[in-house]
Protein backbone atom coordinates (compact mmCIF):
# COMPACT_ATOMS: atom_id res chain seq x y z
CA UNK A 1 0.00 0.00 0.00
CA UNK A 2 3.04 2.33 0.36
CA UNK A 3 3.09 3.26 -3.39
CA UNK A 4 -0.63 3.71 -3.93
CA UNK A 5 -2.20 6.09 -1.06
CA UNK A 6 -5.66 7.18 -0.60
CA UNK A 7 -6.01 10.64 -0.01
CA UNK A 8 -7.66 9.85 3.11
CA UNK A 9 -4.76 8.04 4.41
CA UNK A 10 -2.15 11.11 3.22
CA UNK A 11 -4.02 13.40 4.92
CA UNK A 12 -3.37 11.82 8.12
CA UNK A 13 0.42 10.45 7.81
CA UNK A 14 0.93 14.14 7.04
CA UNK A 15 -0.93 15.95 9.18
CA UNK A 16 0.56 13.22 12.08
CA UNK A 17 3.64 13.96 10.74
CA UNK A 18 3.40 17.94 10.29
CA UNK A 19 1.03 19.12 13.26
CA UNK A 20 2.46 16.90 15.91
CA UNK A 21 5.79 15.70 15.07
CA UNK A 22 4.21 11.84 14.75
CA UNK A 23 5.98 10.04 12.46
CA UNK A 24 4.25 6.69 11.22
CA UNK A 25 4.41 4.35 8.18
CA UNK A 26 0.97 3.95 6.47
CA UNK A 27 1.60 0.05 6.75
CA UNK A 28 0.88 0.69 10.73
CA UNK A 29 -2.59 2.33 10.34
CA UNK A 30 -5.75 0.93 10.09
CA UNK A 31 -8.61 1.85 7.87
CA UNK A 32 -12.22 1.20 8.19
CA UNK A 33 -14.93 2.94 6.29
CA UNK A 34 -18.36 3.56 7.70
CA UNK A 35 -21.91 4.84 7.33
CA UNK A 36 -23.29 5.92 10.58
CA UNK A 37 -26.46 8.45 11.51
CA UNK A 38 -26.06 11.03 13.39
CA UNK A 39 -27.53 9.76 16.49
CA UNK A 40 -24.93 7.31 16.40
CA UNK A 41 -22.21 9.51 16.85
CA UNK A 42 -21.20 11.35 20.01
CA UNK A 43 -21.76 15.24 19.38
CA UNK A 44 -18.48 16.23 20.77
CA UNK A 45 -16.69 14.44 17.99
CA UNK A 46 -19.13 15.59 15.16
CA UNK A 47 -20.95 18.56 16.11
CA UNK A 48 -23.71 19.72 13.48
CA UNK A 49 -22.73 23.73 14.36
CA UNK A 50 -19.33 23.19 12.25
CA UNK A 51 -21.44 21.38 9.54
CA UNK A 52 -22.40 23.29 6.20
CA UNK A 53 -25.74 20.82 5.32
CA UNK A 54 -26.59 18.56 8.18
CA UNK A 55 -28.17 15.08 7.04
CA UNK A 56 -29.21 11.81 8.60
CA UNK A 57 -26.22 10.16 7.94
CA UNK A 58 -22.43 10.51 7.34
CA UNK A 59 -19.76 8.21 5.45
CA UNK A 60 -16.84 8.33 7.64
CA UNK A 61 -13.07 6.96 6.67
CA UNK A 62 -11.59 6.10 10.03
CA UNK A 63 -7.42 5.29 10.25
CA UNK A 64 -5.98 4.16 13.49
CA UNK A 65 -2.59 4.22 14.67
CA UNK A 66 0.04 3.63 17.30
CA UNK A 67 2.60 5.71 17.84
CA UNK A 68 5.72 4.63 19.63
CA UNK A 69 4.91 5.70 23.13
CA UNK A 70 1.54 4.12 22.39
CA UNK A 71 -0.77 6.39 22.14
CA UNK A 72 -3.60 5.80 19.96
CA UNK A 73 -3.95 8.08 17.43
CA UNK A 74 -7.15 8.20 15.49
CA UNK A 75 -8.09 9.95 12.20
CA UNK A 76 -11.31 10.41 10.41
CA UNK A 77 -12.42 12.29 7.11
CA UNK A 78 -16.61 12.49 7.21
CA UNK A 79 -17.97 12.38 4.14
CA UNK A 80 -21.72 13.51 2.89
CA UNK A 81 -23.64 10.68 1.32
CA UNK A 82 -23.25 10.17 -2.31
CA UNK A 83 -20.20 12.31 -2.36
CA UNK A 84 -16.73 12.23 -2.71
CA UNK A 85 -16.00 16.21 -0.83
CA UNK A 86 -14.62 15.80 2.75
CA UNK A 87 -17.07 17.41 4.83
CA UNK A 88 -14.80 17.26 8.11
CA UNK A 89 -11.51 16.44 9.26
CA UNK A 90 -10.90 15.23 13.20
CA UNK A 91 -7.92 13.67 15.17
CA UNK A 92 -8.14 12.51 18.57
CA UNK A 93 -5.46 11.15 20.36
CA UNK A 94 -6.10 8.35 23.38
CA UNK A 95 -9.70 9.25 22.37
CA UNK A 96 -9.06 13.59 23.05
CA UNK A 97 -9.93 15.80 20.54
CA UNK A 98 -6.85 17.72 18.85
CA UNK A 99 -7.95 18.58 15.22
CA UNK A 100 -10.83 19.42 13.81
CA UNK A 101 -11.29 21.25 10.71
CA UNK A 102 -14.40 21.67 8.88
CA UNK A 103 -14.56 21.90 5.08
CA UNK A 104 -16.75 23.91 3.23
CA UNK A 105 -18.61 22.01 0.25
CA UNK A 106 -16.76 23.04 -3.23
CA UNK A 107 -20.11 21.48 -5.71
């Protein structure tokens, strides 16, 4: 997977790497994609004030990672349905909140 990326998985390696001095190869991270409502999501990690169009449910890309002290470092690009624009950008480390950046829709 080192040779092919998914944006997804750049973004965090690089923003690990360039926000907080974490330094990890993407063969250590995890990915998992899901679809989950909104309900289903605690509001301190997804908070519908810092999103543009608020709908039932979001498609989020999820990467996990240790990092050599092992701390867990978590990453996750939300998604609108039917979509392929990031709608949000979090990172939580040992499951705090440290980055969150939302993205304005560009259709």
């Amino acid at each position: 997977m080192e040779g092919k990326l998914s944006r997804e998985l750049e973004w965090f390696v690089s923003t690990l790497a360039r926000e907080f001095g974490v330094f990890v190869s993407t063969r250590e991270v995890a990915v998992e994609a899901v679809e989950l409502g909104i309900e289903e999501v605690d509001e301190w990690y997804l908070p519908l004030e810092v999103i543009e169009n608020p709908v039932e449910t979001f498609l989020y890309e999820l990467m996990i990672v240790d990092d050599a002290t092992l701390n867990e470092w978590v990453g996750a690009i939300i998604f609108y349905p039917d979509s392929p624009e990031w709608c949000l950008q979090i990172i939580t480390k040992n499951g705090q909140l440290l980055y969150r950046k939302p993205l304005p829709m560009t259709e």
